[in-house]
PDB file of N, CA and C in Angstrom:
ATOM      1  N   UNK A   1      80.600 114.371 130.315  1.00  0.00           N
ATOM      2  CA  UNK A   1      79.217 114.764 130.417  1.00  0.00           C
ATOM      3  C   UNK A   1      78.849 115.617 129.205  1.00  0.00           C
ATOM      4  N   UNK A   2      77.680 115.083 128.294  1.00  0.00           N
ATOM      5  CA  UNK A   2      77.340 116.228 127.341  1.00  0.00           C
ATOM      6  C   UNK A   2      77.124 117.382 127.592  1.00  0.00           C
ATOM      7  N   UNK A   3      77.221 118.644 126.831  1.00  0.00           N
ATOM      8  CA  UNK A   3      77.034 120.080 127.173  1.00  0.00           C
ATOM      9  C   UNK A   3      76.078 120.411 126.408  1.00  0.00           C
ATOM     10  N   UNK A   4      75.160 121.463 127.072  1.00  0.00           N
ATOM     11  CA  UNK A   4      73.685 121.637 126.157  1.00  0.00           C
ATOM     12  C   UNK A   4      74.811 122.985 124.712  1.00  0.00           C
ATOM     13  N   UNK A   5      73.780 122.303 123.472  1.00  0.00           N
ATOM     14  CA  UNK A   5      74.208 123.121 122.604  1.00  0.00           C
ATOM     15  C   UNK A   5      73.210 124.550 122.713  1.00  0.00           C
ATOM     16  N   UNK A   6      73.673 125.457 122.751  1.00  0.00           N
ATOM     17  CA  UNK A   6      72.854 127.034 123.076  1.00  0.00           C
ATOM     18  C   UNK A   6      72.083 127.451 121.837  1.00  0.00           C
ATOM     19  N   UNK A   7      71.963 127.087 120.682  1.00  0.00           N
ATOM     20  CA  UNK A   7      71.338 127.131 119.647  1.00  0.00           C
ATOM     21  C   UNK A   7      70.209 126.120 119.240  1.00  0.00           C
ATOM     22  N   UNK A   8      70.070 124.779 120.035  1.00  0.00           N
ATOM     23  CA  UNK A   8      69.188 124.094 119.532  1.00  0.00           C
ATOM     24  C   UNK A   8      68.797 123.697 121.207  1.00  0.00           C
ATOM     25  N   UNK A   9      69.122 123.984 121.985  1.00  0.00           N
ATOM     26  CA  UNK A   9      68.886 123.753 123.535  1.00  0.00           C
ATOM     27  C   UNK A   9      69.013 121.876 123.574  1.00  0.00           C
ATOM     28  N   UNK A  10      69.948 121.301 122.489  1.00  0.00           N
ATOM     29  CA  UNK A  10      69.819 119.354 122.795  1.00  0.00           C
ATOM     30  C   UNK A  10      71.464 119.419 122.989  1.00  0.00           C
ATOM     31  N   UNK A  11      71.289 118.311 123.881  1.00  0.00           N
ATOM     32  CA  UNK A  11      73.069 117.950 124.586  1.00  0.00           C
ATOM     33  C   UNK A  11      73.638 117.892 122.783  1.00  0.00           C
ATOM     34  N   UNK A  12      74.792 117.953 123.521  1.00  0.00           N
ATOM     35  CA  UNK A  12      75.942 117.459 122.286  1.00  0.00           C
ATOM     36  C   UNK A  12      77.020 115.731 122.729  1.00  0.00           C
ATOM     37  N   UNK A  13      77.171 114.992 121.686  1.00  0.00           N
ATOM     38  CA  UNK A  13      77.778 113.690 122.891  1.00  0.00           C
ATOM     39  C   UNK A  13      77.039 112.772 121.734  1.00  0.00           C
ATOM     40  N   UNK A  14      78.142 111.547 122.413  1.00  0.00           N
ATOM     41  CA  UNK A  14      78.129 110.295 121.071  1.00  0.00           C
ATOM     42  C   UNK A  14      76.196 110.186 120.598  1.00  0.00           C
ATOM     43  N   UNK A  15      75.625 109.639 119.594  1.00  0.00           N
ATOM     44  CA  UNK A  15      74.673 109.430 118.828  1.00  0.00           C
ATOM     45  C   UNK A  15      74.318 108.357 119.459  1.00  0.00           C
ATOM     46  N   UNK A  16      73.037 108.595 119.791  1.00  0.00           N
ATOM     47  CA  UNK A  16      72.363 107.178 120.532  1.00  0.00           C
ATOM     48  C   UNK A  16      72.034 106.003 119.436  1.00  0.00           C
ATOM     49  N   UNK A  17      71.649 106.764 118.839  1.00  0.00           N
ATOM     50  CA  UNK A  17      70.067 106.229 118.009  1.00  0.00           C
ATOM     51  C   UNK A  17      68.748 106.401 118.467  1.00  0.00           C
ATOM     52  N   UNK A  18      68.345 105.903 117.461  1.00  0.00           N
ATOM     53  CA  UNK A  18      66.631 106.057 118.273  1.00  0.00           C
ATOM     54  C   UNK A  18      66.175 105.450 119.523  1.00  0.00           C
ATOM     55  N   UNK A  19      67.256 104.910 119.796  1.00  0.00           N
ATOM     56  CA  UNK A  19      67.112 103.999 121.256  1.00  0.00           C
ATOM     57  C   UNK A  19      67.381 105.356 122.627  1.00  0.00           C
ATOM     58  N   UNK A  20      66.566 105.929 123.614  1.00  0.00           N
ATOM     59  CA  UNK A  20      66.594 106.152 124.551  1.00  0.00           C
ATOM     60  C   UNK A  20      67.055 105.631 126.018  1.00  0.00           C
ATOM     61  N   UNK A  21      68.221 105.366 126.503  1.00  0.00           N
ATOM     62  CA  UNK A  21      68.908 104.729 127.635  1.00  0.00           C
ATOM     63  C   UNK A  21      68.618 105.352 128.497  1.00  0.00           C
ATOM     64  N   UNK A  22      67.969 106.581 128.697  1.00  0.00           N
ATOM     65  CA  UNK A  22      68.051 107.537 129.958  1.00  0.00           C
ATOM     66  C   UNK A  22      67.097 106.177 131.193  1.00  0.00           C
ATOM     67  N   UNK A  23      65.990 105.783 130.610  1.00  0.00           N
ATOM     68  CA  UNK A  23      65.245 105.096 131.320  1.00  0.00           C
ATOM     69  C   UNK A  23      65.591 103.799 131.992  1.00  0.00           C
ATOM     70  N   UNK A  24      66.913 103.363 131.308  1.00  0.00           N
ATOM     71  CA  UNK A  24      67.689 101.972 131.700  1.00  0.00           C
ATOM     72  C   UNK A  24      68.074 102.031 133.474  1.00  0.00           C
ATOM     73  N   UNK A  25      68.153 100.927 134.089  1.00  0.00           N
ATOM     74  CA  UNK A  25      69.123 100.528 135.155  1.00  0.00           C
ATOM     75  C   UNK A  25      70.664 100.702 134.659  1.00  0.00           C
ATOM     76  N   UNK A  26      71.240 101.075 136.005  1.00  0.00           N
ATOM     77  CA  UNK A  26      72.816 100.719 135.884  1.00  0.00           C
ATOM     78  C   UNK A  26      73.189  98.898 135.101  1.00  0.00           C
ATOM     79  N   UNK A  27      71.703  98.503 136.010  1.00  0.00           N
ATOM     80  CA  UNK A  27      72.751  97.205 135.511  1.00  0.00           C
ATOM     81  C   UNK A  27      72.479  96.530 134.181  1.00  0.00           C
ATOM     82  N   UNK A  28      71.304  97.154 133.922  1.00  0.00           N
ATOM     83  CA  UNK A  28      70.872  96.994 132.075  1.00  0.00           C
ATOM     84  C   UNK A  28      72.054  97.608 131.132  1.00  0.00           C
ATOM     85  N   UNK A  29      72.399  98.900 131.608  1.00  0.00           N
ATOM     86  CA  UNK A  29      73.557  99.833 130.819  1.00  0.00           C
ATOM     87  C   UNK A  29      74.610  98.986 130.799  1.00  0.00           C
ATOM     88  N   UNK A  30      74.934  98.582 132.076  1.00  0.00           N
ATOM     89  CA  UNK A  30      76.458  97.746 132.239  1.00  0.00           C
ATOM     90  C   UNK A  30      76.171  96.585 131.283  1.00  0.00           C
ATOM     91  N   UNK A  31      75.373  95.399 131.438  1.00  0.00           N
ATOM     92  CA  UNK A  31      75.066  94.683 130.362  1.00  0.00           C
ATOM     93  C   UNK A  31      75.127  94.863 129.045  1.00  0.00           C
ATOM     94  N   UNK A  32      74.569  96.393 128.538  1.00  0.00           N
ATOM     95  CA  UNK A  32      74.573  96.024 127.262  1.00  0.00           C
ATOM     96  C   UNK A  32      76.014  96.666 126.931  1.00  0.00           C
ATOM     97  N   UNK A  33      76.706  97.452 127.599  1.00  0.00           N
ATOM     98  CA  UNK A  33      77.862  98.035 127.830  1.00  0.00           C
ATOM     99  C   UNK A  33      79.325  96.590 127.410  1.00  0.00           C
ATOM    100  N   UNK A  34      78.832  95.748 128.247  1.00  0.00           N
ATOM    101  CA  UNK A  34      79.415  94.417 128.025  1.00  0.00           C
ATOM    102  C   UNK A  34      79.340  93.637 126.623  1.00  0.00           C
ATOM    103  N   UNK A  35      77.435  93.619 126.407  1.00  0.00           N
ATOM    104  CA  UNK A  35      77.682  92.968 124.899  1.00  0.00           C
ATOM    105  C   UNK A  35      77.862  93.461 123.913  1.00  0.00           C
ATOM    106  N   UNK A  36      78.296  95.090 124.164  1.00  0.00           N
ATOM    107  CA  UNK A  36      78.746  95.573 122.505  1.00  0.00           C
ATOM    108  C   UNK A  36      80.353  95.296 122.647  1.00  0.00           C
ATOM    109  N   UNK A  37      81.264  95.375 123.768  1.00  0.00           N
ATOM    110  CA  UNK A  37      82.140  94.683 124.161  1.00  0.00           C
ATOM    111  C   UNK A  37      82.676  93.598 123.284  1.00  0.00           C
ATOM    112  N   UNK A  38      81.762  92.652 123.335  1.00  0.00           N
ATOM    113  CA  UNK A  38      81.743  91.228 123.625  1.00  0.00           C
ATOM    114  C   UNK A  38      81.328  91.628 121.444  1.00  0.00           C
ATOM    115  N   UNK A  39      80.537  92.009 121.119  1.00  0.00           N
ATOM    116  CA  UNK A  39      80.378  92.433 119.475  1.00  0.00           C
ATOM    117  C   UNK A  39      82.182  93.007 119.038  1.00  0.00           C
ATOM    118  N   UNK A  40      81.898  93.943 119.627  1.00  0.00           N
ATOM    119  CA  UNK A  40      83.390  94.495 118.987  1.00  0.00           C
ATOM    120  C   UNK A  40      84.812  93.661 118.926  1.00  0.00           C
ATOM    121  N   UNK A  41      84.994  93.051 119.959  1.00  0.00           N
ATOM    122  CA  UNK A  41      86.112  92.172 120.107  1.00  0.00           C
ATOM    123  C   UNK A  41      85.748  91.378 118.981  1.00  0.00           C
ATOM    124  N   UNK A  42      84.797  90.836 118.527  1.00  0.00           N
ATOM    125  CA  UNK A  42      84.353  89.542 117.973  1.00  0.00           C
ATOM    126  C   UNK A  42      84.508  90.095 116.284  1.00  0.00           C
ATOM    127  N   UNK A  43      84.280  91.554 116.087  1.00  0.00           N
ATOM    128  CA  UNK A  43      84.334  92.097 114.804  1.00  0.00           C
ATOM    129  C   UNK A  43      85.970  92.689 114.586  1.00  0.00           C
ATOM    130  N   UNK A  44      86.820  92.717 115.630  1.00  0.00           N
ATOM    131  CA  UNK A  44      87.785  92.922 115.690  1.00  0.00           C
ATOM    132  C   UNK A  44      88.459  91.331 115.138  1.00  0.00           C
ATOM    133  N   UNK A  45      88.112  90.774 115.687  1.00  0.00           N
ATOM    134  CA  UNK A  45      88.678  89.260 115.395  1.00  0.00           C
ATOM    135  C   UNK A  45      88.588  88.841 114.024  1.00  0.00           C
ATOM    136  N   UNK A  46      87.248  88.957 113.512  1.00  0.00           N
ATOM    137  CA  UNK A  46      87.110  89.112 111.928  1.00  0.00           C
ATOM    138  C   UNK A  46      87.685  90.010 110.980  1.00  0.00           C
ATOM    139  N   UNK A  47      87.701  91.216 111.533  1.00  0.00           N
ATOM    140  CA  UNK A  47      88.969  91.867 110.522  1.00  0.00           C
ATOM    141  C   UNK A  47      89.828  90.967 110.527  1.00  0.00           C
ATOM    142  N   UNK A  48      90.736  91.108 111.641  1.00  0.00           N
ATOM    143  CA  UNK A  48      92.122  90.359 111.895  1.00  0.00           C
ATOM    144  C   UNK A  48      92.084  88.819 110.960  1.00  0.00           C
ATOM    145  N   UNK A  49      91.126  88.279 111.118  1.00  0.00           N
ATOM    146  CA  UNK A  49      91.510  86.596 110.581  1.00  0.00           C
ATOM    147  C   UNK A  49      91.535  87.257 109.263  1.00  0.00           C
ATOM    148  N   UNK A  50      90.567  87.999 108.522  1.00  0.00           N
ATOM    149  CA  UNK A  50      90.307  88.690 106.998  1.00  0.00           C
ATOM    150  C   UNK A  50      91.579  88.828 106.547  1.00  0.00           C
ATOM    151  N   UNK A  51      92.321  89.930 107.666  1.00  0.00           N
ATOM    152  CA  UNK A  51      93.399  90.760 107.131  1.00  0.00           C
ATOM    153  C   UNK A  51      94.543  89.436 106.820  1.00  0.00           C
ATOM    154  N   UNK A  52      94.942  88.520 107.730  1.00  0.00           N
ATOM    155  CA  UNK A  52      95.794  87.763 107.715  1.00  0.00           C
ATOM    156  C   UNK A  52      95.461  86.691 106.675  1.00  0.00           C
ATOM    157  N   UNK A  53      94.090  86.445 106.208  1.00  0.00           N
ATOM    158  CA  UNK A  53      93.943  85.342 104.966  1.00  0.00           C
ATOM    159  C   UNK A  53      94.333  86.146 103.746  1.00  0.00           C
ATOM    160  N   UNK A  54      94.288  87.470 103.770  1.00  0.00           N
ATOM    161  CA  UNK A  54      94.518  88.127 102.502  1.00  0.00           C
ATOM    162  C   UNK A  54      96.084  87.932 102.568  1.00  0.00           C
ATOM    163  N   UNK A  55      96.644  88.461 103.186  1.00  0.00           N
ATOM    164  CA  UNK A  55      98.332  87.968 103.506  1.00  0.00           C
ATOM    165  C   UNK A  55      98.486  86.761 103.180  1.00  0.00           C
ATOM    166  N   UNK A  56      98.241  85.589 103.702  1.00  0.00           N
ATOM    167  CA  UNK A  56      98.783  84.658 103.199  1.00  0.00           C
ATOM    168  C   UNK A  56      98.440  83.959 101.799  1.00  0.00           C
ATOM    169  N   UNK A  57      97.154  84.364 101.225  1.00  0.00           N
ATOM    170  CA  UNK A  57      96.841  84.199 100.137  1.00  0.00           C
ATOM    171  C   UNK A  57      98.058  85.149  98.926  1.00  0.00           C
ATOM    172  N   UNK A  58      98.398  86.394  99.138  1.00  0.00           N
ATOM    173  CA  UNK A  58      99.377  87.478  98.991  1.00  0.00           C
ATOM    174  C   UNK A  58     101.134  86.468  99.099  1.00  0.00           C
ATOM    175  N   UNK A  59     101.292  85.849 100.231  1.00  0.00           N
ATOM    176  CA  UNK A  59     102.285  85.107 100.015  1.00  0.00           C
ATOM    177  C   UNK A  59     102.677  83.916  98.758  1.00  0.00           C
ATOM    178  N   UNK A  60     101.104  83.068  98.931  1.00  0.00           N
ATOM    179  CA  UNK A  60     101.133  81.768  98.089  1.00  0.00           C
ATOM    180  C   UNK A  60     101.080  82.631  96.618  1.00  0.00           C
ATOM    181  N   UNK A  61     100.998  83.346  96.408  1.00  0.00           N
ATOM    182  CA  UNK A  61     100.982  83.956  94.902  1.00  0.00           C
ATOM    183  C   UNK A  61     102.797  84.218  94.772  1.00  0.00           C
ATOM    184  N   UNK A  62     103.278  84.636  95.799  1.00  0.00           N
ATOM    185  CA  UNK A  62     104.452  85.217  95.921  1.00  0.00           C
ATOM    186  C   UNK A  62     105.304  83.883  96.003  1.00  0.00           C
ATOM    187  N   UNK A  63     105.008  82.582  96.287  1.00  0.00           N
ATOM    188  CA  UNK A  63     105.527  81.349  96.332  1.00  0.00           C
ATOM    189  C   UNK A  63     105.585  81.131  94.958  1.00  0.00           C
ATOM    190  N   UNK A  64     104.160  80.811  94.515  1.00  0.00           N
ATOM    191  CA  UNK A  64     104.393  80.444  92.844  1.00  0.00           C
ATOM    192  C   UNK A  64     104.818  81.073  92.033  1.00  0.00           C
ATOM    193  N   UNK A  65     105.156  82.287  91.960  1.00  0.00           N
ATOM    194  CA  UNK A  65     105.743  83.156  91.229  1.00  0.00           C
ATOM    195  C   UNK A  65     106.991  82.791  91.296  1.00  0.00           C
ATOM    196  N   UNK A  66     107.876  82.864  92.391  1.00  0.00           N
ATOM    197  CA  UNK A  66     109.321  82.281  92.858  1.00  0.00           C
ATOM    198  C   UNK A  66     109.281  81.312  92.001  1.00  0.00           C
ATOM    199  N   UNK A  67     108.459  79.918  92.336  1.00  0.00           N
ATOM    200  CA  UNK A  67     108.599  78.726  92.054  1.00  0.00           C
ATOM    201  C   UNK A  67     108.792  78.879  90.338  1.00  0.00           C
ATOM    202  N   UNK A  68     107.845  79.791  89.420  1.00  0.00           N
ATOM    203  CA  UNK A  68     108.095  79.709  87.942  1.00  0.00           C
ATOM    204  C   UNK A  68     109.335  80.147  87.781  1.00  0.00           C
ATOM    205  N   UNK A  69     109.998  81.428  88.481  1.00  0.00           N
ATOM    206  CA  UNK A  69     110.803  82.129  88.227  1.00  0.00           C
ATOM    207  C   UNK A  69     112.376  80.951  88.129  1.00  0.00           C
ATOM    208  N   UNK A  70     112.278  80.226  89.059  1.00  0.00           N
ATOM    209  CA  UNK A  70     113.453  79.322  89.482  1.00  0.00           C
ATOM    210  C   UNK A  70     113.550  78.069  87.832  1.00  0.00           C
ATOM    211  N   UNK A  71     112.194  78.287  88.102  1.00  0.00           N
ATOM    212  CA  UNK A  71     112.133  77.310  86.779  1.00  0.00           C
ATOM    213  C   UNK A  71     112.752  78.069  85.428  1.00  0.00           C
ATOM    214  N   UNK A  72     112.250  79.082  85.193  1.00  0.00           N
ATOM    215  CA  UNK A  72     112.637  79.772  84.291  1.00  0.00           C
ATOM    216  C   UNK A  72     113.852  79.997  83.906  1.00  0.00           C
ATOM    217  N   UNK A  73     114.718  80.476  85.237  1.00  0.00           N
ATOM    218  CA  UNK A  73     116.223  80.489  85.639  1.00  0.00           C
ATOM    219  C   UNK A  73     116.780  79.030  84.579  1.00  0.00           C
ATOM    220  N   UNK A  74     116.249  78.261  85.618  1.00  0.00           N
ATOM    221  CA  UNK A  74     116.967  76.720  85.444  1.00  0.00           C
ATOM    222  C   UNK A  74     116.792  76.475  84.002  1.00  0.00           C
ATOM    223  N   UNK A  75     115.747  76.669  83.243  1.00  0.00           N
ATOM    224  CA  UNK A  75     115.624  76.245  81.892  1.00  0.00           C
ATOM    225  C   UNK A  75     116.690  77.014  80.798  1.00  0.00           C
ATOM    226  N   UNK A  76     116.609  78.860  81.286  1.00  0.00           N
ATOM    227  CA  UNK A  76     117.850  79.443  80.899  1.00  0.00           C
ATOM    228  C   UNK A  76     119.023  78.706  80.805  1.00  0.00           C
ATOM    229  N   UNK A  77     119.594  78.475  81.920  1.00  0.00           N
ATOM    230  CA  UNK A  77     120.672  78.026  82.193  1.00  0.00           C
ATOM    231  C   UNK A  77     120.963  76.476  81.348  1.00  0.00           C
ATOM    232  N   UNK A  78     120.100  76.043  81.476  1.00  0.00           N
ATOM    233  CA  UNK A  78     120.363  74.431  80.574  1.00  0.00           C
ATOM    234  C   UNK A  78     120.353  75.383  79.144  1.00  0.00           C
ATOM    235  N   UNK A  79     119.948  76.352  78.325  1.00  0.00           N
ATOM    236  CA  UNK A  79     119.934  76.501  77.356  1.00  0.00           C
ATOM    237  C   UNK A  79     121.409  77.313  77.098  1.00  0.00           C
ATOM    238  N   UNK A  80     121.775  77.627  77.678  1.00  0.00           N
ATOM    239  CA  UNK A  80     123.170  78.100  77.854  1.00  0.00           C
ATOM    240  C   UNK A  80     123.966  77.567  77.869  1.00  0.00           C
ATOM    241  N   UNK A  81     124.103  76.564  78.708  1.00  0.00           N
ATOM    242  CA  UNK A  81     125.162  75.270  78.832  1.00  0.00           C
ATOM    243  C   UNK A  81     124.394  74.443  77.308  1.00  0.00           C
ATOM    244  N   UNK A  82     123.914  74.270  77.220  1.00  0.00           N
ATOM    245  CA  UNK A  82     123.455  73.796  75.563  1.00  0.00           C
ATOM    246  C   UNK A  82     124.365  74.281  74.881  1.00  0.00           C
ATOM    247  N   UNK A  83     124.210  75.831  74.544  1.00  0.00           N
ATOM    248  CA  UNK A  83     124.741  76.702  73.672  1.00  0.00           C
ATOM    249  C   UNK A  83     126.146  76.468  73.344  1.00  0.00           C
ATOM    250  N   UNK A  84     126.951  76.526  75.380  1.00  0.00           N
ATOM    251  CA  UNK A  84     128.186  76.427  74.841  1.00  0.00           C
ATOM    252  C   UNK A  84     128.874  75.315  74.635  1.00  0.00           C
ATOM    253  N   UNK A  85     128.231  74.174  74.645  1.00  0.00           N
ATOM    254  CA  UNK A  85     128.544  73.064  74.617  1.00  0.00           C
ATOM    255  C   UNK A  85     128.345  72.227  73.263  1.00  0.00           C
ATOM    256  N   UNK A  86     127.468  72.830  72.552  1.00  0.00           N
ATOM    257  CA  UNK A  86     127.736  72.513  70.921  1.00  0.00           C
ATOM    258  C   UNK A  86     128.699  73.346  70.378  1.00  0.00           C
ATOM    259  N   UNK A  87     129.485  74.855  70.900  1.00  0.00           N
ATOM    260  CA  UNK A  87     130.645  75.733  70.143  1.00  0.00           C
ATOM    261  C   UNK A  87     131.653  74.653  70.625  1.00  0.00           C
ATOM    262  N   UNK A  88     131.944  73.856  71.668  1.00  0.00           N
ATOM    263  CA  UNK A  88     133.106  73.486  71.959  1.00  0.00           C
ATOM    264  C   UNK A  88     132.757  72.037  71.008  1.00  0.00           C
TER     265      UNK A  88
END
């Protein structure tokens, strides 16, 4: 329950907005109680898919990188076996 602030005589307690609820039904409150619900889950969900495309986008960089690196390896290595294979 908000508590009156003693300096400005107005409750203290979450920020409405300019929107006034005092005048609502229970079952208007419960409703809209539901569709910010029903918002939040749904903006929760969009982070989440966000967060996880950045990850796997974060992986496929981390794939091709591997993938040059192996190459790189491998080309070393043939130049090596090159090397010692014209001393012999």
């Amino acid at each position: 329950m908000p508590e009156t602030i003693p300096e400005t005589g107005t409750k203290s307690g979450p920020k409405s907005g300019p929107e006034d609820f005092s005048e609502l039904s229970k079952k208007k409150l419960m409703k809209r109680i539901a569709r910010a619900r029903d918002l939040l889950t749904a903006l929760e969900y969009e982070l989440e898919r966000r967060t996880l495309d950045k990850q796997r986008k974060s992986v496929d960089k981390m794939d091709e990188y591997f993938d040059k690196t192996d190459a790189s390896i491998l080309n070393l290595t043939n130049v090596i076996r090159s090397f010692f294979q014209d001393k012999s």
